[in-house]
N, C-alpha and C. Protein backbone atom coordinates (compact mmCIF):
# COMPACT_ATOMS: atom_id res chain seq x y z
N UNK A 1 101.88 61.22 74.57
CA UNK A 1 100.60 61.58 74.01
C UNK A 1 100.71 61.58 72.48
N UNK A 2 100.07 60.98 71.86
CA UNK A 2 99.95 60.66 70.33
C UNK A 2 99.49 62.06 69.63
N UNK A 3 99.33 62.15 68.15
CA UNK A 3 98.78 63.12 67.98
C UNK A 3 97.22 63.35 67.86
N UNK A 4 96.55 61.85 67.71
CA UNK A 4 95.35 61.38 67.60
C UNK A 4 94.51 62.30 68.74
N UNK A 5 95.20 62.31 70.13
CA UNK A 5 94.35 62.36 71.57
C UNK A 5 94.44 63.87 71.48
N UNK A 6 95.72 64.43 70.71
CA UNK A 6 95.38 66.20 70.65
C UNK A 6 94.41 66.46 69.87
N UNK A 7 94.40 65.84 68.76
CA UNK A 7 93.09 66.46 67.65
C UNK A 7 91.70 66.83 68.60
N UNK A 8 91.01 67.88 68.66
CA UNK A 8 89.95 68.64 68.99
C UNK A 8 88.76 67.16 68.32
N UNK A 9 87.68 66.86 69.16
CA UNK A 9 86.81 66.05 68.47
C UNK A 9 85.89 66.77 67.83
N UNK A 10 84.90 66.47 66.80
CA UNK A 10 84.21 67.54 66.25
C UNK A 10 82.99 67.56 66.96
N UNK A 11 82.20 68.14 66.70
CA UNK A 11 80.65 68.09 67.42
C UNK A 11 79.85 68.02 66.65
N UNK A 12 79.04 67.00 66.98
CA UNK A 12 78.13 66.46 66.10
C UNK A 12 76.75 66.35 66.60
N UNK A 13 75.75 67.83 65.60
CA UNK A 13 73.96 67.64 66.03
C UNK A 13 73.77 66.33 66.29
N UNK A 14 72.70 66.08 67.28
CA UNK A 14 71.65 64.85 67.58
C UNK A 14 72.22 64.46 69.34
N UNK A 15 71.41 63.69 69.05
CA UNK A 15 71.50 62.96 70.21
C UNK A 15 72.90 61.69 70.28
N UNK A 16 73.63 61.18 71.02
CA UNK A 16 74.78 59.75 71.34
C UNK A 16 74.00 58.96 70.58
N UNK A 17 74.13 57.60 69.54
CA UNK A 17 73.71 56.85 69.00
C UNK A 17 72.99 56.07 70.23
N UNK A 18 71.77 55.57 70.59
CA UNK A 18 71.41 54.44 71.21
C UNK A 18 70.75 55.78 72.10
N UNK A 19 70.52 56.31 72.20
CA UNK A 19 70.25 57.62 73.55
C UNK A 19 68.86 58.08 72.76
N UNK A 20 67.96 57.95 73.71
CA UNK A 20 66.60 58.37 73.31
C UNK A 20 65.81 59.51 74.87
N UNK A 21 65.43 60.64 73.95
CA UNK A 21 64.57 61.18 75.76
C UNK A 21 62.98 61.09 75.28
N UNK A 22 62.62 60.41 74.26
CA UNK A 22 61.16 60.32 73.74
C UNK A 22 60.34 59.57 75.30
N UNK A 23 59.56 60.22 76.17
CA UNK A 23 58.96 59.32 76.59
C UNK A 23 56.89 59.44 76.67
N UNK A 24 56.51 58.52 76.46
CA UNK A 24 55.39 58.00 75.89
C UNK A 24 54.31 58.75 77.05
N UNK A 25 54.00 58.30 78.31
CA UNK A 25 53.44 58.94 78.67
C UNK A 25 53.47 60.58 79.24
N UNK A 26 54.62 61.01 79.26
CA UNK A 26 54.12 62.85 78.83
C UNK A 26 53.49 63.19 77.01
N UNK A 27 54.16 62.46 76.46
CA UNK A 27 53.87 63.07 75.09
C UNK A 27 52.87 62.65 75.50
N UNK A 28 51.90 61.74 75.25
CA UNK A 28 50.56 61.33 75.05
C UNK A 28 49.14 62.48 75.61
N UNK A 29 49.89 62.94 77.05
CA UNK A 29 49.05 63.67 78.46
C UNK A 29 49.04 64.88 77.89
N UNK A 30 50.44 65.28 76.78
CA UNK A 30 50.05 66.51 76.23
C UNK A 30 49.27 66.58 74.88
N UNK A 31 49.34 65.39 74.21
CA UNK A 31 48.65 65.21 73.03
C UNK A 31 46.85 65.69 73.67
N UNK A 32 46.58 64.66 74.31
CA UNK A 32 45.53 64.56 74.73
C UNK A 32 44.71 65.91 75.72
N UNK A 33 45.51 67.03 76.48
CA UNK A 33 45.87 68.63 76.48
C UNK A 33 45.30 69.11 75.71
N UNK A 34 46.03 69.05 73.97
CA UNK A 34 46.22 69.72 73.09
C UNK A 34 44.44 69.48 72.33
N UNK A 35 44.35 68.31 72.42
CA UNK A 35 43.19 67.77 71.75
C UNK A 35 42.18 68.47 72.21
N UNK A 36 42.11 68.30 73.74
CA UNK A 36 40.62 68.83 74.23
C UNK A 36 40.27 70.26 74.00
N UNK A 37 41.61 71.16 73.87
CA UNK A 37 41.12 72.42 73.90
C UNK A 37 40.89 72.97 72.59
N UNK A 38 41.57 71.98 71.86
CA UNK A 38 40.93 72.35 70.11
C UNK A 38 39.34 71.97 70.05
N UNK A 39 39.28 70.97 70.67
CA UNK A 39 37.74 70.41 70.65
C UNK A 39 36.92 71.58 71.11
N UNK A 40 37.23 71.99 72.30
CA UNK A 40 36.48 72.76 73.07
C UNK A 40 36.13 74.12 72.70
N UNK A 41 37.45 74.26 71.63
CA UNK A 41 37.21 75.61 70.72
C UNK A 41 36.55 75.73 69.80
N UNK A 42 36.07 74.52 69.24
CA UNK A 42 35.31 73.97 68.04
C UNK A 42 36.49 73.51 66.43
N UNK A 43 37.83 73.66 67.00
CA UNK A 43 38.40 73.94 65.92
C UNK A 43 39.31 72.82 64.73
N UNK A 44 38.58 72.90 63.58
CA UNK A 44 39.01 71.30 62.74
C UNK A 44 40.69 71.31 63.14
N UNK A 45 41.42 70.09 63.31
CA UNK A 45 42.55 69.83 63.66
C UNK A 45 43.57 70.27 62.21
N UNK A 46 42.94 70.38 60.82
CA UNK A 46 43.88 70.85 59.62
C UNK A 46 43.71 72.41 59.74
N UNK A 47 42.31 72.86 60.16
CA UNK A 47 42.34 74.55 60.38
C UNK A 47 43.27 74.59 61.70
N UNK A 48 43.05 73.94 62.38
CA UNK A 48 44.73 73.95 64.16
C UNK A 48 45.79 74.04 63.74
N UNK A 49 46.18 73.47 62.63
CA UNK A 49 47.66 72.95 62.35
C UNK A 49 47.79 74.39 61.36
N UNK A 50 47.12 74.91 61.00
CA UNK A 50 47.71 76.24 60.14
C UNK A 50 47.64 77.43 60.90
N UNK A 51 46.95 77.23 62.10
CA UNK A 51 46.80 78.57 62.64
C UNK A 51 48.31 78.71 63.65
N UNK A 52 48.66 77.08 63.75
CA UNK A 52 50.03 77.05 64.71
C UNK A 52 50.98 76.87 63.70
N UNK A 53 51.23 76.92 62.47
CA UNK A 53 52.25 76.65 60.99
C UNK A 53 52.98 75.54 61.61
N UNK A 54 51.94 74.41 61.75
CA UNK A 54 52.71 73.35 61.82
C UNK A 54 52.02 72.56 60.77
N UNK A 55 52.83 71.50 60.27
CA UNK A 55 51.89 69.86 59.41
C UNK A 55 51.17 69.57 60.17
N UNK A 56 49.94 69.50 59.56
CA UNK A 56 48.46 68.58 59.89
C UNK A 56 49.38 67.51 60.26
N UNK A 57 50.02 66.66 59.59
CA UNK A 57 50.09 65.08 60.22
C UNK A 57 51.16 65.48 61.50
N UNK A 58 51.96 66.52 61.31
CA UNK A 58 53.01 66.37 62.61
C UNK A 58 51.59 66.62 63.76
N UNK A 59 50.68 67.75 63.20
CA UNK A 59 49.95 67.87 64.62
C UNK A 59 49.03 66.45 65.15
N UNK A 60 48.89 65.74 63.99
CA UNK A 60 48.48 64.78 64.21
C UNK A 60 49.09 63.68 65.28
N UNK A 61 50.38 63.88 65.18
CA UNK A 61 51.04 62.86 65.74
C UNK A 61 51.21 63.23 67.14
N UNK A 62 50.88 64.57 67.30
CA UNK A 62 51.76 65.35 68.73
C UNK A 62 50.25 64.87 69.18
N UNK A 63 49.17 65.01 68.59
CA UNK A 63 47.67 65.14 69.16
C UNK A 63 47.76 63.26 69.67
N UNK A 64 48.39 62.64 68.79
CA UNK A 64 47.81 60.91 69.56
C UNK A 64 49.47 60.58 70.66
N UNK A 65 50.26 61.47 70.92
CA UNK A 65 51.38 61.26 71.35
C UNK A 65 52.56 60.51 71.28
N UNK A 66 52.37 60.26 69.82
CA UNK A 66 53.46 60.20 69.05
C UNK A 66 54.56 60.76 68.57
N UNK A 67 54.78 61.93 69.21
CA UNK A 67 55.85 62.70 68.97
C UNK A 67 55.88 63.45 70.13
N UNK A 68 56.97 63.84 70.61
CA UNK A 68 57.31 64.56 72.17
C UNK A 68 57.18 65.97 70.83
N UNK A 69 57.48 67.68 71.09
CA UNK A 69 57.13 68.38 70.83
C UNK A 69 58.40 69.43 71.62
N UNK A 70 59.03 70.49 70.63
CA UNK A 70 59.78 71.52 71.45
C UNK A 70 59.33 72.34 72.03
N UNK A 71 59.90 72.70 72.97
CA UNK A 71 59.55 74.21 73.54
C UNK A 71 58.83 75.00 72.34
N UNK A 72 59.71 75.02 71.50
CA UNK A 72 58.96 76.03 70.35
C UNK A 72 57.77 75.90 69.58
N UNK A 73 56.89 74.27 69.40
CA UNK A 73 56.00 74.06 68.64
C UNK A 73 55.53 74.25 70.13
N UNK A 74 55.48 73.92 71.48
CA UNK A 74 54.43 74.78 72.46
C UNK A 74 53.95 75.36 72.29
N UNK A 75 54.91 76.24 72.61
CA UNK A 75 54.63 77.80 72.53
C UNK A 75 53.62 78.02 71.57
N UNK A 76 53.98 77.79 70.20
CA UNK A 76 53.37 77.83 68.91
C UNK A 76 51.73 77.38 68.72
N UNK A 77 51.50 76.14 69.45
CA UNK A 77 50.20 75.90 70.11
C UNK A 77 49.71 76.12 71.13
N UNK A 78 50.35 76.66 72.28
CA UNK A 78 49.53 77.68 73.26
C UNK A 78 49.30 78.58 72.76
N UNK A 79 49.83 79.22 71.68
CA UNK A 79 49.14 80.86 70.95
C UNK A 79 47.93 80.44 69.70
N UNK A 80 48.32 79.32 69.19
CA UNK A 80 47.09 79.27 68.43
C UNK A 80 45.99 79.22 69.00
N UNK A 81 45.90 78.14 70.52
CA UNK A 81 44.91 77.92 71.16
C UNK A 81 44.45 79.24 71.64
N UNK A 82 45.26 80.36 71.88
CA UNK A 82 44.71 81.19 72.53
C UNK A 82 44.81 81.21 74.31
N UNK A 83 45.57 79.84 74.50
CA UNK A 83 45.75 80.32 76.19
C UNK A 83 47.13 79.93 76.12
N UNK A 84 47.69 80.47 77.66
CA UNK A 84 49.20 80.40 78.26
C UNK A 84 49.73 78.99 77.71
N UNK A 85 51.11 78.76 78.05
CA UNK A 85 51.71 77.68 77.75
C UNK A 85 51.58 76.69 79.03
N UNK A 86 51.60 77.59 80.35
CA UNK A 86 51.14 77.49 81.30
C UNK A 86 49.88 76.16 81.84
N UNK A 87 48.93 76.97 81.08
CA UNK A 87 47.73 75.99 81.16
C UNK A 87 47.90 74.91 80.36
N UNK A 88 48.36 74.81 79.50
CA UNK A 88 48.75 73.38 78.39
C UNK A 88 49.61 72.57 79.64
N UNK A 89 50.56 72.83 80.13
CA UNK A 89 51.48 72.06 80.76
C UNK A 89 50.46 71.79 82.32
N UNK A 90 49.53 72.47 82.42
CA UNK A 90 48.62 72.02 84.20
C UNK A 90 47.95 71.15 83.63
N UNK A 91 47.04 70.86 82.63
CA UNK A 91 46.64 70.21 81.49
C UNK A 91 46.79 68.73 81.59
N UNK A 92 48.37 69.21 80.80
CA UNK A 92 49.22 67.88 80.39
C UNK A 92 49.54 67.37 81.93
N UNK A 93 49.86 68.05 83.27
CA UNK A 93 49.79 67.47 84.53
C UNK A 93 48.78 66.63 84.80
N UNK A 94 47.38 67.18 85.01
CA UNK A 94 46.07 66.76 85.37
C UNK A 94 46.25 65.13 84.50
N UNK A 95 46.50 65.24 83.10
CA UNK A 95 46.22 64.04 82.03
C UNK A 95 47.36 62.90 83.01
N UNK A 96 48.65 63.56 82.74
CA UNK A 96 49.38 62.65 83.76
C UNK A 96 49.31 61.71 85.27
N UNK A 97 48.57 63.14 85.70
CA UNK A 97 48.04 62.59 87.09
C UNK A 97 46.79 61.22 86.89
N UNK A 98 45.80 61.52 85.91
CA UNK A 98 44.71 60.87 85.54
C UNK A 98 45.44 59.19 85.26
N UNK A 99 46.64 59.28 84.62
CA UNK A 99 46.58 57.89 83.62
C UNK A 99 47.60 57.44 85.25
N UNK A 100 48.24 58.03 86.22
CA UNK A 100 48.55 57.19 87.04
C UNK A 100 50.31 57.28 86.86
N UNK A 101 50.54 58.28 85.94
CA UNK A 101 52.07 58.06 85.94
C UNK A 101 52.57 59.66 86.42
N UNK A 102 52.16 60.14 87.86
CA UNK A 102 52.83 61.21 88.16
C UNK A 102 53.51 60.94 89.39
């Protein structure tokens, strides 16, 4: 055994180079979730994005499903919206079920 194969490897944030879990139709089913109930609240999408302390354009992007979204900006927009995280994710089901990819 060399001394190379003892050295401890380091650990390194992110994802394996080439390794992606972005996928298009959940983000989108929740974008589109997220959208209706701002609509439905009456509420401008730059007044949305401050009431959840996120960027207007990040919410922008989560709203056309361009960006998948953590647990934690959820959360963060089920409380701005004012309902469970719960209902965002039956939501984002229903949208899923709708476009045919459940």
């Amino acid at each position: 055994m060399t001394l190379l194969r003892m050295q401890k490897r380091t650990i390194r944030p992110g994802r394996p180079a080439g390794v992606t879990t972005y996928e298009s139709a959940p983000a989108l089913a929740f974008g589109q979730a997220v959208r209706a109930a701002r609509l439905a609240q009456g509420i401008a999408q730059d007044e949305f994005a401050g009431l959840a302390g996120i960027a207007r354009s990040h919410m922008g992007k989560i709203e056309r499903g361009e960006h998948m979204p953590t647990l934690a900006l959820i959360l963060k927009i089920s409380l701005a919206l004012k309902i469970s995280s719960a209902e965002l994710m039956t939501a984002t089901e229903r949208n899923l079920y709708l476009q045919g990819d459940a």
